[in-house]
Protein backbone atom coordinates (compact mmCIF):
# COMPACT_ATOMS: atom_id res chain seq x y z
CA UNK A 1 71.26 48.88 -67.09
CA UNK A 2 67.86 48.58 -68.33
CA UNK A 3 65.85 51.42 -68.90
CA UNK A 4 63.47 51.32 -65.82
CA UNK A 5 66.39 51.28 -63.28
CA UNK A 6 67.55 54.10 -65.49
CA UNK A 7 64.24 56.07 -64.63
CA UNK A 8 64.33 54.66 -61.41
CA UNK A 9 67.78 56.65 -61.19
CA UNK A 10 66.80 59.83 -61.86
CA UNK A 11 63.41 59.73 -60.39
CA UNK A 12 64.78 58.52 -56.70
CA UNK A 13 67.72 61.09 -57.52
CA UNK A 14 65.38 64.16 -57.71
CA UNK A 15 63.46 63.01 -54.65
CA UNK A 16 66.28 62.65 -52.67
CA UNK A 17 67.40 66.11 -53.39
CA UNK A 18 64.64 67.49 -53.08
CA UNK A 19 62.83 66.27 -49.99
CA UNK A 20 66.28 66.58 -48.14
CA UNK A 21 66.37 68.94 -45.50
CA UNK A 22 70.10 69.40 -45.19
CA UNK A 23 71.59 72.65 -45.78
CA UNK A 24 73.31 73.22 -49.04
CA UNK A 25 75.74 75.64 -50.44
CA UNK A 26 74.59 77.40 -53.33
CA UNK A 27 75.29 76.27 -56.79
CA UNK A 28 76.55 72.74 -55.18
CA UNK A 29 74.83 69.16 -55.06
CA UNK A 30 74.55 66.47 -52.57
CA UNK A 31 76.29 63.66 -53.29
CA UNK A 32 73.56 60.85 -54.24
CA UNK A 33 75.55 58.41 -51.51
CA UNK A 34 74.98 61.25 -49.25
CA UNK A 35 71.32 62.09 -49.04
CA UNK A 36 70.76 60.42 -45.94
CA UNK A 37 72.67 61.99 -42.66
CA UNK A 38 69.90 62.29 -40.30
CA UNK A 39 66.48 60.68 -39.17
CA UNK A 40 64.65 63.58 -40.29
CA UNK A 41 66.07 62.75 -43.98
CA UNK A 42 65.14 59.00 -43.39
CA UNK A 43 61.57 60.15 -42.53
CA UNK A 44 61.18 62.38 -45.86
CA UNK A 45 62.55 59.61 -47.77
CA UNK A 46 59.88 56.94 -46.08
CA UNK A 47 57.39 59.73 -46.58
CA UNK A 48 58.21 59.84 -50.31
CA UNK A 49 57.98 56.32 -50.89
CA UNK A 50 54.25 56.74 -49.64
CA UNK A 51 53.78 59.58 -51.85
CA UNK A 52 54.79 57.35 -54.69
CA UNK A 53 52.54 54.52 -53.88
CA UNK A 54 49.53 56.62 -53.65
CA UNK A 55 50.01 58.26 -57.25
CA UNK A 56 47.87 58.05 -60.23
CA UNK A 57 50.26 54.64 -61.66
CA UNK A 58 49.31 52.71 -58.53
CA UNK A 59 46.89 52.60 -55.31
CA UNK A 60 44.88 56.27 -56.95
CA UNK A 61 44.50 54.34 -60.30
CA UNK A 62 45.82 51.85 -63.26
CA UNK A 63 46.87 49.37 -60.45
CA UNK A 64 43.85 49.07 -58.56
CA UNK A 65 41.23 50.36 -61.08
CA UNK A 66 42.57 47.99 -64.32
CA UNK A 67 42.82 44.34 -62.90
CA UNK A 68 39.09 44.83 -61.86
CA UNK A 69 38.14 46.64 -65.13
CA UNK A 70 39.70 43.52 -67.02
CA UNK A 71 37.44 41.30 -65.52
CA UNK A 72 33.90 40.88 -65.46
CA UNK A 73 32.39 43.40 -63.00
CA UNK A 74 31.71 46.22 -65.36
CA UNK A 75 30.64 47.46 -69.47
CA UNK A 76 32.40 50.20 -70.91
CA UNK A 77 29.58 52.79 -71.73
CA UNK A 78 28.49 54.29 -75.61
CA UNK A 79 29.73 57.69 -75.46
CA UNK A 80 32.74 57.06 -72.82
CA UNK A 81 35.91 58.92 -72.63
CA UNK A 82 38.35 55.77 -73.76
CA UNK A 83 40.00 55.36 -70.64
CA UNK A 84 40.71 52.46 -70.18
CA UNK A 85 38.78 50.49 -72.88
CA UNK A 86 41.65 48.67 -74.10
CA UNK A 87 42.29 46.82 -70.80
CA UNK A 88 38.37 46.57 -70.80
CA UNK A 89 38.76 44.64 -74.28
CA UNK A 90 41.76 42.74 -73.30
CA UNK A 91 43.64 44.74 -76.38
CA UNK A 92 46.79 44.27 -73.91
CA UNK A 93 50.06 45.29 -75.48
CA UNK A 94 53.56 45.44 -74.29
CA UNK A 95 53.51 49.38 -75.03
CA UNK A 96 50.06 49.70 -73.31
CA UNK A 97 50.41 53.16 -70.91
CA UNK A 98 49.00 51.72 -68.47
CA UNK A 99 50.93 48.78 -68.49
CA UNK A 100 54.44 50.60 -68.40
CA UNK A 101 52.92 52.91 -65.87
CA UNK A 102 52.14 49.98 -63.25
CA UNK A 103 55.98 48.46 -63.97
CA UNK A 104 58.05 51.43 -63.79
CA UNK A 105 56.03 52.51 -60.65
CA UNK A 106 56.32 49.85 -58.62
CA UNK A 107 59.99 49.15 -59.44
CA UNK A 108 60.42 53.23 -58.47
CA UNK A 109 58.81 52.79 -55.05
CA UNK A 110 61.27 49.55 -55.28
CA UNK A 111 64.20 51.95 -56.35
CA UNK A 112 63.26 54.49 -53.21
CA UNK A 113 63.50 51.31 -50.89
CA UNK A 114 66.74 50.29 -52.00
CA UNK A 115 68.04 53.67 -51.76
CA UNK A 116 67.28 53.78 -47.88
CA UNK A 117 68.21 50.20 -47.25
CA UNK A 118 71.68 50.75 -48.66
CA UNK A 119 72.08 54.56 -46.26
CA UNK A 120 70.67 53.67 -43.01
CA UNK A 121 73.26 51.36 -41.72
CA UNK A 122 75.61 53.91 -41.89
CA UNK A 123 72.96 56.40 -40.45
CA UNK A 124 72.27 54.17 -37.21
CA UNK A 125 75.85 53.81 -36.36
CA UNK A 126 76.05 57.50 -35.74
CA UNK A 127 73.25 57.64 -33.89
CA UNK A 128 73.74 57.63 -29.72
CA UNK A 129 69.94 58.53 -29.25
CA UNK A 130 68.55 56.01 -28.13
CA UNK A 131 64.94 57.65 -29.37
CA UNK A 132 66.30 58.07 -32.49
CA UNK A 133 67.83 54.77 -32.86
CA UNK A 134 63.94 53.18 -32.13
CA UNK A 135 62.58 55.59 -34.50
CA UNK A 136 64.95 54.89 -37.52
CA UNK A 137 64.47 51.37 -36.50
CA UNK A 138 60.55 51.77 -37.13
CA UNK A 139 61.36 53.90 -40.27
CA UNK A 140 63.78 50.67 -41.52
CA UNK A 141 60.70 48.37 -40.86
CA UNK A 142 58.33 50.63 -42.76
CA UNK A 143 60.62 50.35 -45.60
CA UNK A 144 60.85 46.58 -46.06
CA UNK A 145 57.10 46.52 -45.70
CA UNK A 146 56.87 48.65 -49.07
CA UNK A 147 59.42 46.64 -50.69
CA UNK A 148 57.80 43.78 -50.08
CA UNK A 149 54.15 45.16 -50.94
CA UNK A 150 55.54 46.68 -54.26
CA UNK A 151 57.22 43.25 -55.24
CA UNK A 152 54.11 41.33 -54.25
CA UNK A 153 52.22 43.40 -56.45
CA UNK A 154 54.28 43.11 -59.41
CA UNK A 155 54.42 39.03 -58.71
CA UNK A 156 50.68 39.42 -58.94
CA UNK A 157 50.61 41.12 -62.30
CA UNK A 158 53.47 40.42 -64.56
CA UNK A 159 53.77 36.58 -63.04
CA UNK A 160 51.60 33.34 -63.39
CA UNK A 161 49.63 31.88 -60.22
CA UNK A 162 52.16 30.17 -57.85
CA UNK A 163 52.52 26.71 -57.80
CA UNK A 164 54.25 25.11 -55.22
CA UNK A 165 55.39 22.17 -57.51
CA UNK A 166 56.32 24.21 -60.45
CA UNK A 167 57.27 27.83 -58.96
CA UNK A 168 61.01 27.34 -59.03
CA UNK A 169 60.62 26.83 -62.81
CA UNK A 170 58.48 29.76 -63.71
CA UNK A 171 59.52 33.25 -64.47
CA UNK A 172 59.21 35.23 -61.42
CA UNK A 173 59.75 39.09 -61.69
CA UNK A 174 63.36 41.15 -61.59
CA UNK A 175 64.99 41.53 -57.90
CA UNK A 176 66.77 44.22 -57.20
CA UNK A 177 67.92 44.68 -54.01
CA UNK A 178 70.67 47.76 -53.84
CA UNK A 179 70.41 50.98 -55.23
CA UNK A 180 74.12 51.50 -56.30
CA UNK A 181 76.05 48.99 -58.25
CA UNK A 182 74.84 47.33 -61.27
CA UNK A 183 71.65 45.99 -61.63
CA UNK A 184 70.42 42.55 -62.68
CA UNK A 185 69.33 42.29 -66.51
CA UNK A 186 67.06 39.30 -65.98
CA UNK A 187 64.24 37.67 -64.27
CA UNK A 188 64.24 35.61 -61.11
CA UNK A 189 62.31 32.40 -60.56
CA UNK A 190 58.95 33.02 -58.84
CA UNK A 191 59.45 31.13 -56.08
CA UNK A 192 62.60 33.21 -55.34
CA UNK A 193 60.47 35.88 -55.96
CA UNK A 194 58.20 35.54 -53.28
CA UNK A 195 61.00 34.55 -50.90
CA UNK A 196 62.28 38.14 -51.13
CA UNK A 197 58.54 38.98 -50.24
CA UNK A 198 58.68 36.82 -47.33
CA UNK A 199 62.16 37.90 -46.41
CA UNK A 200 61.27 41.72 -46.21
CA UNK A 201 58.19 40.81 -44.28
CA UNK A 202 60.09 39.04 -41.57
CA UNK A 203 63.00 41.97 -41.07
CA UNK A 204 59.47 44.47 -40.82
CA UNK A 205 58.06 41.99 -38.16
CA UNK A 206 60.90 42.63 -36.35
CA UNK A 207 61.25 46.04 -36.43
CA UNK A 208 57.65 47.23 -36.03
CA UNK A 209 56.34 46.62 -32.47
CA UNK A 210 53.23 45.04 -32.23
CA UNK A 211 51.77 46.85 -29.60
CA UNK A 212 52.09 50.19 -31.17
CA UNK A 213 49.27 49.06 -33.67
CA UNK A 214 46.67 51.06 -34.70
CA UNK A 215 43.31 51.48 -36.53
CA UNK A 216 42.97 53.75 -39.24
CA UNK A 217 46.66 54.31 -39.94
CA UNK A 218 48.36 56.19 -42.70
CA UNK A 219 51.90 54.59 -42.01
CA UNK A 220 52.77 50.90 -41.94
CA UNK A 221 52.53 49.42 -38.39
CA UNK A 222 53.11 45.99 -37.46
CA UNK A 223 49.60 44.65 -38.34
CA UNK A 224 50.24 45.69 -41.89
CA UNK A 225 52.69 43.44 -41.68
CA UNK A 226 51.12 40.21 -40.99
CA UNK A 227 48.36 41.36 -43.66
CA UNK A 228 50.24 41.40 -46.20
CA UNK A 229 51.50 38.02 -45.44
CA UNK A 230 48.42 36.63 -45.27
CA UNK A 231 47.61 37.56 -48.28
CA UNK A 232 50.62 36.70 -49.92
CA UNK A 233 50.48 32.97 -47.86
CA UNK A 234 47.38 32.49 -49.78
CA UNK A 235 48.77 33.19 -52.92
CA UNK A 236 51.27 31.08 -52.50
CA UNK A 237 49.01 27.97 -51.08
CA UNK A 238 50.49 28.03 -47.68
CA UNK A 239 46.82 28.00 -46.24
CA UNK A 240 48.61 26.90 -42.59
CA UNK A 241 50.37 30.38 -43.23
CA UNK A 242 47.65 32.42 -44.02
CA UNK A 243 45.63 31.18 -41.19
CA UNK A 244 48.14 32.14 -38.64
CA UNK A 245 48.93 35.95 -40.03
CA UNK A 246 45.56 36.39 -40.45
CA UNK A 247 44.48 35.37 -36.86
CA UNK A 248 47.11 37.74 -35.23
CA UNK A 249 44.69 40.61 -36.68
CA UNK A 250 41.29 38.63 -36.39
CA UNK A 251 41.86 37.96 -32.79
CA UNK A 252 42.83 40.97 -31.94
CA UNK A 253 40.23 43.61 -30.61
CA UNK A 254 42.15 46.59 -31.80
CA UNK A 255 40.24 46.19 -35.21
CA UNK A 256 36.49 45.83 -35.53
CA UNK A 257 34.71 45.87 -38.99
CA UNK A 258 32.71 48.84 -40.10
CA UNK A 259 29.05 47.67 -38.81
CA UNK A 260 26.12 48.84 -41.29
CA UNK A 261 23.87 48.24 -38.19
CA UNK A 262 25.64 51.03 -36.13
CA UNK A 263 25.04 54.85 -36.61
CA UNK A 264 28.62 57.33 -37.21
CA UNK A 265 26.49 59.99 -37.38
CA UNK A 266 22.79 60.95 -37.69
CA UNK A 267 23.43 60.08 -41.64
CA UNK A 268 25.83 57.53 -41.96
CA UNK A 269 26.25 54.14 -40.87
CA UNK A 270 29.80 53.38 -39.92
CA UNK A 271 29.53 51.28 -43.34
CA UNK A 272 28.85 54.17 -45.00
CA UNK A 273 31.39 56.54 -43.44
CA UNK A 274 34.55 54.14 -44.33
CA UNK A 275 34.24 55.19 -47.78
CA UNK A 276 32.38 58.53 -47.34
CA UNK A 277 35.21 60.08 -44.77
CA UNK A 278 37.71 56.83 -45.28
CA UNK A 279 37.93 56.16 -41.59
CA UNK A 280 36.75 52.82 -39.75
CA UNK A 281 38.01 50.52 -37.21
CA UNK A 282 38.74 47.87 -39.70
CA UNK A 283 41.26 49.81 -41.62
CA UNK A 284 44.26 48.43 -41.05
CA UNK A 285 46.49 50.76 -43.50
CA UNK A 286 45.29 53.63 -45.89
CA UNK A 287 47.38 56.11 -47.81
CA UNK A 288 46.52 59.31 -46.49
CA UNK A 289 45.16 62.60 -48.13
CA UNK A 290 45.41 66.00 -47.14
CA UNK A 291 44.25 69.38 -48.65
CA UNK A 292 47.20 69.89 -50.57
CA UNK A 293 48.51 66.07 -51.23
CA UNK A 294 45.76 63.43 -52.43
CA UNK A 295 45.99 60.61 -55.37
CA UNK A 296 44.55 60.74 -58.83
CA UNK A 297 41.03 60.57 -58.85
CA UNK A 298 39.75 57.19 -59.12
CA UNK A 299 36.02 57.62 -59.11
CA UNK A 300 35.82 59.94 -62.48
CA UNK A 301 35.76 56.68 -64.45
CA UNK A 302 32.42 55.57 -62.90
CA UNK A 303 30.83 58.82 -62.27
CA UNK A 304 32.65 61.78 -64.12
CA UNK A 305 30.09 64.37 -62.81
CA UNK A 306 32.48 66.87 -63.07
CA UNK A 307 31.67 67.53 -66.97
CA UNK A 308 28.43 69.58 -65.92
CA UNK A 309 28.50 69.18 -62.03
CA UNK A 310 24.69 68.11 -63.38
CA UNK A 311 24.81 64.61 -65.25
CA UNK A 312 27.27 61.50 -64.71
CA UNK A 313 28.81 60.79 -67.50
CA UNK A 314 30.68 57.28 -66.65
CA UNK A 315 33.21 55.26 -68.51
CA UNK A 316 31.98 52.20 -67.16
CA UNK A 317 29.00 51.07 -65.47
CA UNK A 318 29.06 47.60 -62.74
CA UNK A 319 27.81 44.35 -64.71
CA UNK A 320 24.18 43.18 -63.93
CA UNK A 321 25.89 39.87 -62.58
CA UNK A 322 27.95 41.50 -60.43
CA UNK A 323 24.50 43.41 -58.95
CA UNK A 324 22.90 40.49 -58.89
CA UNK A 325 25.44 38.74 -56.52
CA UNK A 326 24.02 41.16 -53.64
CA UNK A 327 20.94 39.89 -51.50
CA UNK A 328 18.16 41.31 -49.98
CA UNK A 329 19.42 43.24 -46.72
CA UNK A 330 23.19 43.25 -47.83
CA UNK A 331 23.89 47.28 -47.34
CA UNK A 332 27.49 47.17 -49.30
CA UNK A 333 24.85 47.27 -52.39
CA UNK A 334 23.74 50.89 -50.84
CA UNK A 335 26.95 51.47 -50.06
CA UNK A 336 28.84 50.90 -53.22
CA UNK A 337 26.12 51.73 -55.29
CA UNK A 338 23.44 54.40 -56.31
CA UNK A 339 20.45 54.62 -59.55
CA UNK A 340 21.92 58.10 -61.24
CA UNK A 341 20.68 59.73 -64.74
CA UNK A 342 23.71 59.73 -66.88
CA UNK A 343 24.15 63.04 -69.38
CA UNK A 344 24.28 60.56 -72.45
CA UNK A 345 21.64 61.14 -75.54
CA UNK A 346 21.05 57.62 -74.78
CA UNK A 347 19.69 58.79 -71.44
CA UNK A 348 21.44 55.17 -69.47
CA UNK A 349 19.69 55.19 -65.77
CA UNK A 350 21.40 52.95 -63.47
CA UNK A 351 23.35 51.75 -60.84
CA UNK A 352 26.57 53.40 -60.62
CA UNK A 353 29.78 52.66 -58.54
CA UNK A 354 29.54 55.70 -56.03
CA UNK A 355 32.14 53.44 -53.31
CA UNK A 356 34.55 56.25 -54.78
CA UNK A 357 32.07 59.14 -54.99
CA UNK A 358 35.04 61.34 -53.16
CA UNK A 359 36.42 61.80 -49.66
CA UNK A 360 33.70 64.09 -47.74
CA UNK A 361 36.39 66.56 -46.83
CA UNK A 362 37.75 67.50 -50.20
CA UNK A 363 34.82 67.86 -51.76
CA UNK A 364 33.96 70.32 -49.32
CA UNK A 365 37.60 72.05 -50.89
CA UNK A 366 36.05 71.30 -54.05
CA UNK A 367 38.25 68.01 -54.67
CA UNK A 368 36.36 65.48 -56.62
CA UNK A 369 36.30 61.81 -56.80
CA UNK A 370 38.87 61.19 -54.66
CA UNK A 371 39.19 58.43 -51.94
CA UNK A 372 42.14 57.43 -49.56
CA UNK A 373 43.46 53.63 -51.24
CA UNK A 374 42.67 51.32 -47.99
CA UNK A 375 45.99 48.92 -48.98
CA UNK A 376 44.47 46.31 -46.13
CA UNK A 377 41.38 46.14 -44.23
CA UNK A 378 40.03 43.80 -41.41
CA UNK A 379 37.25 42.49 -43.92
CA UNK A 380 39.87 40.80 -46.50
CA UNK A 381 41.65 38.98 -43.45
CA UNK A 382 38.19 36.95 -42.84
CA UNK A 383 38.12 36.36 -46.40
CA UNK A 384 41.26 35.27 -46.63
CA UNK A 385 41.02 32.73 -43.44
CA UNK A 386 37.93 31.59 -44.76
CA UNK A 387 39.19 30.51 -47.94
CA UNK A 388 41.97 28.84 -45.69
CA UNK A 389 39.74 27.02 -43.73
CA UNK A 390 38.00 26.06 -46.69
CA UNK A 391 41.01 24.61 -48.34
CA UNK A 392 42.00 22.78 -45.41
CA UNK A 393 38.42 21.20 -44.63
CA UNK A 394 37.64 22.71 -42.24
CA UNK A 395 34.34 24.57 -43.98
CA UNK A 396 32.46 25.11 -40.20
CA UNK A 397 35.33 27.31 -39.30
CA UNK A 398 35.00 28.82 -42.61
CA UNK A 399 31.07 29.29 -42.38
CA UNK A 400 32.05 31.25 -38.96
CA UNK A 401 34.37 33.50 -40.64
CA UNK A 402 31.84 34.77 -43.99
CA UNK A 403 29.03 35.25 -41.38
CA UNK A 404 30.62 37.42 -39.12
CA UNK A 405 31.93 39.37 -41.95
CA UNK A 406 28.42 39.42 -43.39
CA UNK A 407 26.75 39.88 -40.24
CA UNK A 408 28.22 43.59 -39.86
CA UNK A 409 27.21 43.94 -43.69
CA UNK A 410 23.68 43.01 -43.34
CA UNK A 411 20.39 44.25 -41.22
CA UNK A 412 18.82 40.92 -40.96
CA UNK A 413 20.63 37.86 -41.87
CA UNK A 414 23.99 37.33 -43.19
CA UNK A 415 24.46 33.46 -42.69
CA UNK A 416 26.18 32.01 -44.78
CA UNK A 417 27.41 28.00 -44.81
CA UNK A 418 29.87 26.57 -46.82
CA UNK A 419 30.71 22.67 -47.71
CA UNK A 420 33.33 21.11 -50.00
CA UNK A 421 30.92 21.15 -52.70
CA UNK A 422 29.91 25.27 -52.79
CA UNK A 423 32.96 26.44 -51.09
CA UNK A 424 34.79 28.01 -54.15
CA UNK A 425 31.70 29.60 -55.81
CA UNK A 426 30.36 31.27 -52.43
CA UNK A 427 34.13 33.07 -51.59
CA UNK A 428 34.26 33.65 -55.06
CA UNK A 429 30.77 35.88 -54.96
CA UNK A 430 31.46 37.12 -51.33
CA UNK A 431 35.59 38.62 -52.14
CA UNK A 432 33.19 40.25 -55.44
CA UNK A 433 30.43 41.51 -53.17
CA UNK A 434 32.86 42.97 -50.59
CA UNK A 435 35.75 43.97 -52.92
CA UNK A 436 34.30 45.37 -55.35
CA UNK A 437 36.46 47.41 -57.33
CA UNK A 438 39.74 46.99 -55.39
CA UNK A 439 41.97 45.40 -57.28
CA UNK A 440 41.28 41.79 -56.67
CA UNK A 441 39.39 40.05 -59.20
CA UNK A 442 41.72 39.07 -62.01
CA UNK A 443 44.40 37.75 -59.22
CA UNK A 444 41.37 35.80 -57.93
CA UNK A 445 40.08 34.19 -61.26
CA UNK A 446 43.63 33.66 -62.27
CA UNK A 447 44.57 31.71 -59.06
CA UNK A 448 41.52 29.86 -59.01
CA UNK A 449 42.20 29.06 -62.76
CA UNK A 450 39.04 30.13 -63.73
CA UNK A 451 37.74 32.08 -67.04
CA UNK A 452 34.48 34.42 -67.37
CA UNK A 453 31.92 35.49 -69.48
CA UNK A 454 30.69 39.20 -70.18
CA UNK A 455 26.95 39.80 -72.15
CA UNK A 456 26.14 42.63 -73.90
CA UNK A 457 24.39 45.29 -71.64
CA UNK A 458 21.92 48.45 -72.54
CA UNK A 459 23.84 51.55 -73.45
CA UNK A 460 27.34 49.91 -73.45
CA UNK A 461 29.95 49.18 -75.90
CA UNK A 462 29.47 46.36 -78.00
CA UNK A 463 33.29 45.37 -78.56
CA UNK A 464 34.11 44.41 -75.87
CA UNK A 465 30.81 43.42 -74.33
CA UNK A 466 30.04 40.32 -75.69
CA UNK A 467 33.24 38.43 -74.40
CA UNK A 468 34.13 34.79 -73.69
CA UNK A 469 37.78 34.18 -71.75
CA UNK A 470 38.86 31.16 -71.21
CA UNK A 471 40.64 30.31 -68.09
CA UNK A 472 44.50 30.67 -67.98
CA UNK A 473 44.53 33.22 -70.92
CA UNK A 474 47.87 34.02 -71.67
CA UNK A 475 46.92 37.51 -70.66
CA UNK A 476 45.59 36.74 -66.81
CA UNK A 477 49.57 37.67 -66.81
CA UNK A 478 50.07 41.39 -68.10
CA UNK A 479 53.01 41.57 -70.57
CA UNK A 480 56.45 43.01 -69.60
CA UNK A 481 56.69 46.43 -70.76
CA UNK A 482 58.39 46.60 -74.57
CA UNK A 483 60.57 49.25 -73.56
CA UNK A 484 62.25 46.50 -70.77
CA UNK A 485 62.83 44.11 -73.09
CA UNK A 486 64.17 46.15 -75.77
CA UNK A 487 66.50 48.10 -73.65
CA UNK A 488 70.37 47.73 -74.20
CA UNK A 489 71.47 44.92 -72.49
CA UNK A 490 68.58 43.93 -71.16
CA UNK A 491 67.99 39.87 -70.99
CA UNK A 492 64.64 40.30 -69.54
CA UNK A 493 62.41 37.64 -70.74
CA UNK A 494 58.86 37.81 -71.72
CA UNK A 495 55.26 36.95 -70.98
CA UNK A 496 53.56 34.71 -73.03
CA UNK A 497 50.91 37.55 -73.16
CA UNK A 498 54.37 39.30 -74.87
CA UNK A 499 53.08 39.44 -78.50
């Protein structure tokens, strides 16, 4: 058994024992098989897998912040804190922290999945509820939806861009699918890979009623669902696919994008409260924060004005090229960005990323930089179906699509036509303009097979700054963890990036 099943293990172990509400005889355990004997356990142990996706390893840090940071949307500041510089340089190692950190916690939320999975048949045949039966039923579909969202994400890191022609004969990522028994040493073809994906996602579409949908949810409904599968359709060049999933939630009026244009309050636009207060109409899932259980805090890296509560002191400042991709009248630049003095002796003014400035609630409660991860929102679908269109010909369609988005972005304009000759740049510069800092871009330029270019900036790190990479670099595809492959018995193969 490889080492991160062997964390997985213990870490699922001590959740299960300790989020269980059944009574227990002092000085005796629960039997690990046994953890599960009512729907009130199943609910603590869905509630824990959502705990575990919003920590610091995933959706509050490393595995949204560091794809982005990789790329070519910000410069790593003189005098920063070295967080994150080495992913920033592309000094990518097997033993990187970060690296292990994104791998073991995906394959734990993985490990809390599989733990359920294997108890709640069991469970449900006890049950004569009928209540209860629908509710465990929902809990079951919430389940498969994180199993497939945590093995989607490690297909997008640790695995090469699908290929339809070639996917059965590239590496895909480990599948485990039971908690108990032994678990498999090596790595599965991709296209198997993202057949478990699609597997999970059709047992949750079953399970989760589509008319219990809702905006602004902290719990995975039905419409997270067919996100997710949109997304992952267009990863895997099924445009036909991503079209379809992406409709059900485009076409339906349940979910409205956050319109710059309208007023939340007398000083916010609705724009501005989705990442001010992290509620909108075109969130279609969030991990939720509370007084007493947020993420990691995923702003310090771009603002860090906690050092004086006077200056910003950031580790990284956005690129000029990335600014420069937002037009006249586009208020995501307002939005996502504000001119701040920085505390340096080099005295930097400049934009800085303020899109995770902090939640206005817990700053009130003196809780800085935080922000609720929004896993899906209404704005990617039209990205994705454009792109769709756009691959299929159909670039009118796909005009329609960026100019509605844009539209609710904008206070005059937002029109936006594509054709077979600008398609690819334009989506390219839109996903940047509207996903900023999400987690997107080095999936995007590896998909599109496409390298980029940094130039040194005022104030910012020279190593690092000046920096060519060619498309397809071995490390668009992070590197198993060291500790994997080296574990006994382990017959995990390596990345090329695996050096």
């Amino acid at each position: 058994m490889s080492k991160i099943y062997s964390r997985i293990l213990l870490l699922c172990t001590a959740l299960m024992l300790s989020v269980s509400c059944l009574e227990k005889i002092p000085g005796d355990n629960i039997p690990i098989d046994k953890g599960m004997t009512s729907v009130t356990d199943a609910e603590q142990i869905v509630n824990g897998i959502y705990n575990t996706l919003k920590g610091g390893s995933l959706y509050s840090g490393y595995l949204t912040l560091c794809p982005d940071i990789q790329c070519d949307l910000v410069h790593a500041v003189q005098g920063n804190s070295n967080t994150y510089v080495n992913i920033w340089q592309w000094n990518i190692l097997s033993g990187n922290a970060e690296v292990e950190a994104v791998y073991a916690g995906l394959y734990s939320v993985i490990g809390q999945c599989n733990y359920y999975l294997d108890l709640v048949g069991q469970l449900k045949e006890q049950l004569t509820d009928d209540t209860q039966i629908l509710q465990l039923d929902a809990l079951t579909g919430e389940t498969y939806f994180c199993r497939a969202l945590a093995y989607s994400e490690l297909i997008k890191l640790f695995c090469k861009a699908y290929d339809p022609a070639t996917a059965e004969n590239e590496l895909g990522v480990v599948l485990a699918t039971s908690y108990f028994g032994a678990k498999p040493a090596t790595r599965d073809n991709l296209k198997n890979s993202y057949a478990l994906v699609l597997s999970d996602l059709e047992k949750a579409d079953k399970l989760l009623d589509s008319d219990d949908n809702a905006v602004n949810t902290v719990y995975a409904k039905n419409a997270a669902v067919h996100a997710l599968w949109a997304r992952t359709a267009l990863y895997m060049q099924d445009w036909d696919a991503a079209i379809e999933h992406s409709s059900m939630l485009l076409d339906d009026s349940i979910f409205t994008l956050a319109d710059c244009n309208s007023s939340y309050s007398s000083t916010e636009t609705f724009l501005q409260y989705l990442w001010n207060g992290d509620a909108s109409y075109e969130i279609i899932l969030k991990l939720g924060y509370t007084s007493t259980s947020y993420g990691s805090p995923q702003g310090a890296v771009f603002l860090n004005f906690t050092r004086d509560y006077y200056y910003y002191y950031p580790d990284f400042v956005p690129s000029q090229p990335a600014l420069d991709l937002y037009q006249s009248g586009d208020q995501r630049y307002g939005a996502y960005f504000r001119t701040l003095q920085t505390g340096y002796s080099h005295q930097l003014s400049c934009p800085l990323l303020v899109k995770y400035y902090g939640n206005e609630a817990l700053i009130e409660l003196n809780i800085y930089h935080r922000n609720m991860p929004k896993l899906f929102r209404l704005a990617e679908q039209y990205l994705i179906r454009a792109e769709a269109y756009c691959r299929k010909g159909s670039y009118a369609k796909a005009s329609a699509d960026l100019t509605t988005l844009r539209k609710s972005r904008f206070t005059t304009g937002g029109n936006l036509s594509v054709n077979e000759s600008n398609w690819l740049e334009t989506i390219s510069a839109e996903r940047v303009r509207e996903l900023y800092m999400e987690g997107f871009r080095l999936q995007d330029l590896k998909r599109w097979h496409m390298g980029f270019e940094r130039k040194d900036q005022t104030s910012c790190v020279k190593e690092g700054g000046s920096l060519k990479v060619a498309a397809d670099n071995p490390l668009f595809v992070w590197p198993i963890p060291r500790n994997e492959l080296e574990a006994p018995g382990s017959q995990i193969q390596p990345n090329e990036s695996n050096r």
